[in-house]
Protein backbone atom coordinates (compact mmCIF):
# COMPACT_ATOMS: atom_id res chain seq x y z
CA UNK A 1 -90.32 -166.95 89.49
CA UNK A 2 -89.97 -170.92 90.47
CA UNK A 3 -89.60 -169.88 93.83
CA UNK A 4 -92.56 -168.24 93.83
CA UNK A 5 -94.65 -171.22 91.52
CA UNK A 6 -92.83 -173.63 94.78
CA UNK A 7 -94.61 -171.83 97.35
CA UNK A 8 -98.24 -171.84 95.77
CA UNK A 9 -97.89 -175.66 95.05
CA UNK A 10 -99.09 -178.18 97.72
CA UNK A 11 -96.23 -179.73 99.67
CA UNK A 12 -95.50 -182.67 101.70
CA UNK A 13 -95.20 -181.38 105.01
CA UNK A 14 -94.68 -184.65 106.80
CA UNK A 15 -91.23 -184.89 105.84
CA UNK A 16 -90.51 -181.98 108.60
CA UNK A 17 -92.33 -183.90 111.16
CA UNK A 18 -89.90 -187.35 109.87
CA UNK A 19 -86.76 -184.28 110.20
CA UNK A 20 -88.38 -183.56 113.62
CA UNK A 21 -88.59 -186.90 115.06
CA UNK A 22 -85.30 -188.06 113.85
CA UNK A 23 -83.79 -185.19 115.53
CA UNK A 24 -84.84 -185.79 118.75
CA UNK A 25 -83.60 -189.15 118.47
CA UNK A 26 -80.08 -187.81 118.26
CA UNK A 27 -81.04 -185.82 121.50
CA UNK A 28 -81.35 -189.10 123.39
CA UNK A 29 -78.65 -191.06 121.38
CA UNK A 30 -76.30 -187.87 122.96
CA UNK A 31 -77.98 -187.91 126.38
CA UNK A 32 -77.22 -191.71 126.52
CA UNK A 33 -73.78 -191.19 125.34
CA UNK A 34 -73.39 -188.71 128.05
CA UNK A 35 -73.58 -191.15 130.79
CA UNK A 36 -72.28 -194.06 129.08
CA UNK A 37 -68.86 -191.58 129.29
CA UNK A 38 -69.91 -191.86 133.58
CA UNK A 39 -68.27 -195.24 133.52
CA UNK A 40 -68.68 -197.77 136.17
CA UNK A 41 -71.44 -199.71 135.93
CA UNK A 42 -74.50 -197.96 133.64
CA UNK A 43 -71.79 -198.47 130.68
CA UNK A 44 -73.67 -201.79 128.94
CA UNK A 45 -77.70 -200.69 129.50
CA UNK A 46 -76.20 -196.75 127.95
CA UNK A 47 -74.34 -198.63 125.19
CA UNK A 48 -77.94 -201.00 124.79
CA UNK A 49 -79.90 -197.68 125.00
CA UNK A 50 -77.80 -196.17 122.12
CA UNK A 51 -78.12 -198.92 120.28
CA UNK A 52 -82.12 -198.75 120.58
CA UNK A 53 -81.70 -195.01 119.38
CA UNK A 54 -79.73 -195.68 116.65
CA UNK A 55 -82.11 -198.36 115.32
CA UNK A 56 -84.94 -195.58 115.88
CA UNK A 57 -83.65 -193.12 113.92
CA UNK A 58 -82.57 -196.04 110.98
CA UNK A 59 -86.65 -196.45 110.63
CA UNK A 60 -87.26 -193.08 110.09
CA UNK A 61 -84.80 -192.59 107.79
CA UNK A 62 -85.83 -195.45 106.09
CA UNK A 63 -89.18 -194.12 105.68
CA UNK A 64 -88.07 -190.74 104.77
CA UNK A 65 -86.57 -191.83 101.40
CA UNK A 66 -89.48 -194.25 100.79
CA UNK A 67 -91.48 -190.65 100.97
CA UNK A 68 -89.25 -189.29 98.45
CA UNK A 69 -89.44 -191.91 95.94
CA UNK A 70 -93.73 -191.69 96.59
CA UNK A 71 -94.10 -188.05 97.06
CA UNK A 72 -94.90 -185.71 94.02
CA UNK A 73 -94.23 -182.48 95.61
CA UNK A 74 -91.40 -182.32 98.21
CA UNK A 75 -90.95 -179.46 100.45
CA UNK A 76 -87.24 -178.57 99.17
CA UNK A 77 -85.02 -180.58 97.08
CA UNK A 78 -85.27 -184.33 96.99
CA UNK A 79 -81.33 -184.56 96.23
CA UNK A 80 -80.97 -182.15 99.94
CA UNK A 81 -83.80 -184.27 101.78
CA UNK A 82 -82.04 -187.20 101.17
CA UNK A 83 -78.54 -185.83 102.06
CA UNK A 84 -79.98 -183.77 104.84
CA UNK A 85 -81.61 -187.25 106.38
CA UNK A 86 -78.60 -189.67 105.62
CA UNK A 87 -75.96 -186.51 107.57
CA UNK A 88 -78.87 -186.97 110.04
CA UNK A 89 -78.25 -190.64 110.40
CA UNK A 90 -74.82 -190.66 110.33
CA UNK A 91 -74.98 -188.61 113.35
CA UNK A 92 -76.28 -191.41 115.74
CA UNK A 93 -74.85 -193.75 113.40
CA UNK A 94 -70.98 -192.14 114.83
CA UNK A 95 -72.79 -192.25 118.41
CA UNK A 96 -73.04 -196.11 117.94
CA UNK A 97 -70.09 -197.14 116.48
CA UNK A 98 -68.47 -195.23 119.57
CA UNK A 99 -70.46 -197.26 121.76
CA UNK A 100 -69.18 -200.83 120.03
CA UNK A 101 -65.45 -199.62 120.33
CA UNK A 102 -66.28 -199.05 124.10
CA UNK A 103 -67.68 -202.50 124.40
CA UNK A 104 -64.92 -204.34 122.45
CA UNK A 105 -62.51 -202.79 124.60
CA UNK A 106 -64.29 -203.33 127.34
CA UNK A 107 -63.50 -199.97 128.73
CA UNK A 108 -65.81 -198.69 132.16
CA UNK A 109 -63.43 -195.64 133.03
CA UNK A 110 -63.48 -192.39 131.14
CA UNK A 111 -61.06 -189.14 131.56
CA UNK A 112 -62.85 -185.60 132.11
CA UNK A 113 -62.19 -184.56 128.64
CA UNK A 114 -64.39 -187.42 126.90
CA UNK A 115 -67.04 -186.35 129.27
CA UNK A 116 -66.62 -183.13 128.45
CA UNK A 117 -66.70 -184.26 124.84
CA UNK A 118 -69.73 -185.72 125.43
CA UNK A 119 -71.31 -182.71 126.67
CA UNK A 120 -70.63 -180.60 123.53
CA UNK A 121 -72.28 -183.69 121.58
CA UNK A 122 -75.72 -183.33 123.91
CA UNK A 123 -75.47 -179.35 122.86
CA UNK A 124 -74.79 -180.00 119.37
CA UNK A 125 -77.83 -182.36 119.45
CA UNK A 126 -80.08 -179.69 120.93
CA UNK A 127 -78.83 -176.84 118.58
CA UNK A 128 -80.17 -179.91 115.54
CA UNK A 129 -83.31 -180.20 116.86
CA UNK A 130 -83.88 -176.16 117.02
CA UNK A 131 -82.37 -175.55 113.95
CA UNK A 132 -84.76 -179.15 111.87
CA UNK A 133 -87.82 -177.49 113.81
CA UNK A 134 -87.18 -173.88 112.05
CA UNK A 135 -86.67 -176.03 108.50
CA UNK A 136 -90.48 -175.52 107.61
CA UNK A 137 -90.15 -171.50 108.35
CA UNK A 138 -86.55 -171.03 106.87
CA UNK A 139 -87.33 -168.26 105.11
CA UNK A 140 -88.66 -166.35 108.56
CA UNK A 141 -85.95 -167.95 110.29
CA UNK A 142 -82.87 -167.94 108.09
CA UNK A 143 -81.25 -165.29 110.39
CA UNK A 144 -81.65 -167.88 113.53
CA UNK A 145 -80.70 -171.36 111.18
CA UNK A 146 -77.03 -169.70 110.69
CA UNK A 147 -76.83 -168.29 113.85
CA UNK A 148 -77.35 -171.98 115.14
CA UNK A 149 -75.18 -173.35 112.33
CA UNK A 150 -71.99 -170.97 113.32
CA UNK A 151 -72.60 -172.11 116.81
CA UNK A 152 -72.31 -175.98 116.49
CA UNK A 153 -69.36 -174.46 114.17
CA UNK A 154 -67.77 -173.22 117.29
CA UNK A 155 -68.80 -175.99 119.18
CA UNK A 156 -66.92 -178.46 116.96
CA UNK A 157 -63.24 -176.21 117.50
CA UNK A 158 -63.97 -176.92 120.97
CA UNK A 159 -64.41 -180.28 120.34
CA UNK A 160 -60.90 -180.68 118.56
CA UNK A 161 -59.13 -178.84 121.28
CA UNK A 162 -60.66 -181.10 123.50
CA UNK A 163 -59.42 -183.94 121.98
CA UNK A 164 -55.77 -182.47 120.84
CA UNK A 165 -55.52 -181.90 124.59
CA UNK A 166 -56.76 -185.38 125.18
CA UNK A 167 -54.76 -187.49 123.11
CA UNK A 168 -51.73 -185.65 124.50
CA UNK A 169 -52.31 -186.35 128.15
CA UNK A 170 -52.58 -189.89 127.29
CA UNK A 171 -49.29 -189.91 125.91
CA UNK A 172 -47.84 -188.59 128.85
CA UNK A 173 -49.44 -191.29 131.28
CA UNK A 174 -48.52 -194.08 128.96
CA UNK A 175 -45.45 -193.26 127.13
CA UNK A 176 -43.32 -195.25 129.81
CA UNK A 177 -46.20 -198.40 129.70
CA UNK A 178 -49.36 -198.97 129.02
CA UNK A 179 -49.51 -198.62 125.12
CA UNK A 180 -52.66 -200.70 125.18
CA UNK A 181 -54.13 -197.69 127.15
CA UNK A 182 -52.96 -195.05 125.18
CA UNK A 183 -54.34 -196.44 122.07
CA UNK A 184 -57.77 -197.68 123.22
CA UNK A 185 -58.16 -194.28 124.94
CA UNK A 186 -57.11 -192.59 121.72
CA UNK A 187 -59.69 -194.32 119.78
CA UNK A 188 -62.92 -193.37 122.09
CA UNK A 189 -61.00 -189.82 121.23
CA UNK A 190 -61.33 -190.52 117.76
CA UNK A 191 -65.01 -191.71 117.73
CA UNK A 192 -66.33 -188.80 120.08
CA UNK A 193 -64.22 -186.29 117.47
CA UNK A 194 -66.16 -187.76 114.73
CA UNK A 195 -69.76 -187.45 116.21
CA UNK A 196 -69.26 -184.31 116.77
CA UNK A 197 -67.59 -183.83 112.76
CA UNK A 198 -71.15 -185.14 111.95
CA UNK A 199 -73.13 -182.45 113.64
CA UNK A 200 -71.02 -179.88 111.65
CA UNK A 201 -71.97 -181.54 108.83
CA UNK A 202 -75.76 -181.09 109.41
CA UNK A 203 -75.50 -178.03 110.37
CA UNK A 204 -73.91 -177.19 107.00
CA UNK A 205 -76.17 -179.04 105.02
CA UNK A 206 -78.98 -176.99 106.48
CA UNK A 207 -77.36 -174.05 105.85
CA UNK A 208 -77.06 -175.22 102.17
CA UNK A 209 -80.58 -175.63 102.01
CA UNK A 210 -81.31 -171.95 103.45
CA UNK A 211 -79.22 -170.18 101.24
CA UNK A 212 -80.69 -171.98 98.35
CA UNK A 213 -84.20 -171.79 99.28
CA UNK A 214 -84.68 -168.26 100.59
């Protein structure tokens, strides 16, 4: 019966548009992440371009919970729009804080499997911005939200073998040396791990909000 009294009541559909933009932002925040990971010497304007991104997708959020606090009628939850936005954020939030540990180390070389990395974060971005743009029709779309969900899901496993595999070839080319190496190269592991961690956690989030709208 409230589910029902929800749908006849007015909502505030421009928090899906705020969802939308935001999301897209993470596309670009991957897409410059992507080809910061080329190395040589694009690595400062893609680490500048992230930062842009990043302080982007801070505004909208920003406005986003100004909307809650304003708003009478929400489209779902105001507890899950303001996790849903803040996972969101934390998302190119993990892309920049990779890009500062690049340019404190001063690193401009990259091994395959932080490129590779970085290609699972551009697909995880582009499986957000389908699965944000099907938010305002979840209940048509549920099937296709956790279809998308269990993909970024996979997506993330991938991830970790990734950097499991990663970590370990370091070791091997540094165990005799270069510790320095090792454990700068282990941390841009442990950065590009966690952007990806994030994504998961959207995708879950939304998938909360599915199951408890529809």
């Amino acid at each position: 019966m409230l589910r029902y009294f929800q749908a006849l009541m007015p909502r505030e559909e421009k928090f899906f548009d705020l969802f939308n933009r935001h999301a897209r932002i993470l596309v670009e925040g991957a897409i410059a992440l992507r080809d910061l990971l080329e190395g040589g010497e694009g690595v400062q304007q893609a680490c500048a371009r992230i930062v842009t991104h990043e302080n982007e997708a801070d505004a909208i959020a920003r406005e986003v919970l100004l909307g809650v606090r304003r708003s009478f009628i929400t489209p779902f939850d105001r507890g899950d729009i303001k996790e849903l936005i803040g996972l969101l954020d934390d998302s190119i939030d993990q892309m920049q804080k990779t890009a500062k540990a690049i340019t404190l180390f001063e690193v401009d070389r990259f091994e395959l499997s932080m490129r590779q990395m970085a290609d699972i974060i551009l697909r995880c971005a582009e499986l957000t911005v389908e699965a944000v743009e099907l938010l305002g029709t979840m209940r048509e779309n549920s099937g296709r939200i956790n279809a998308i969900a269990e993909e970024i899901t996979r997506l993330e496993e991938q991830a970790d073998e990734l950097n499991d595999a990663g970590i370990k070839a370091l070791y091997l080319a540094h165990k005799n040396g270069d510790a320095m190496g090792y454990i700068v190269g282990s941390e841009i592991f442990r950065h590009l791990e966690k952007v990806v961690d994030r994504f998961e956690d959207v995708a879950n989030r939304i998938s909360g909000i599915v199951i408890e709208q529809v």
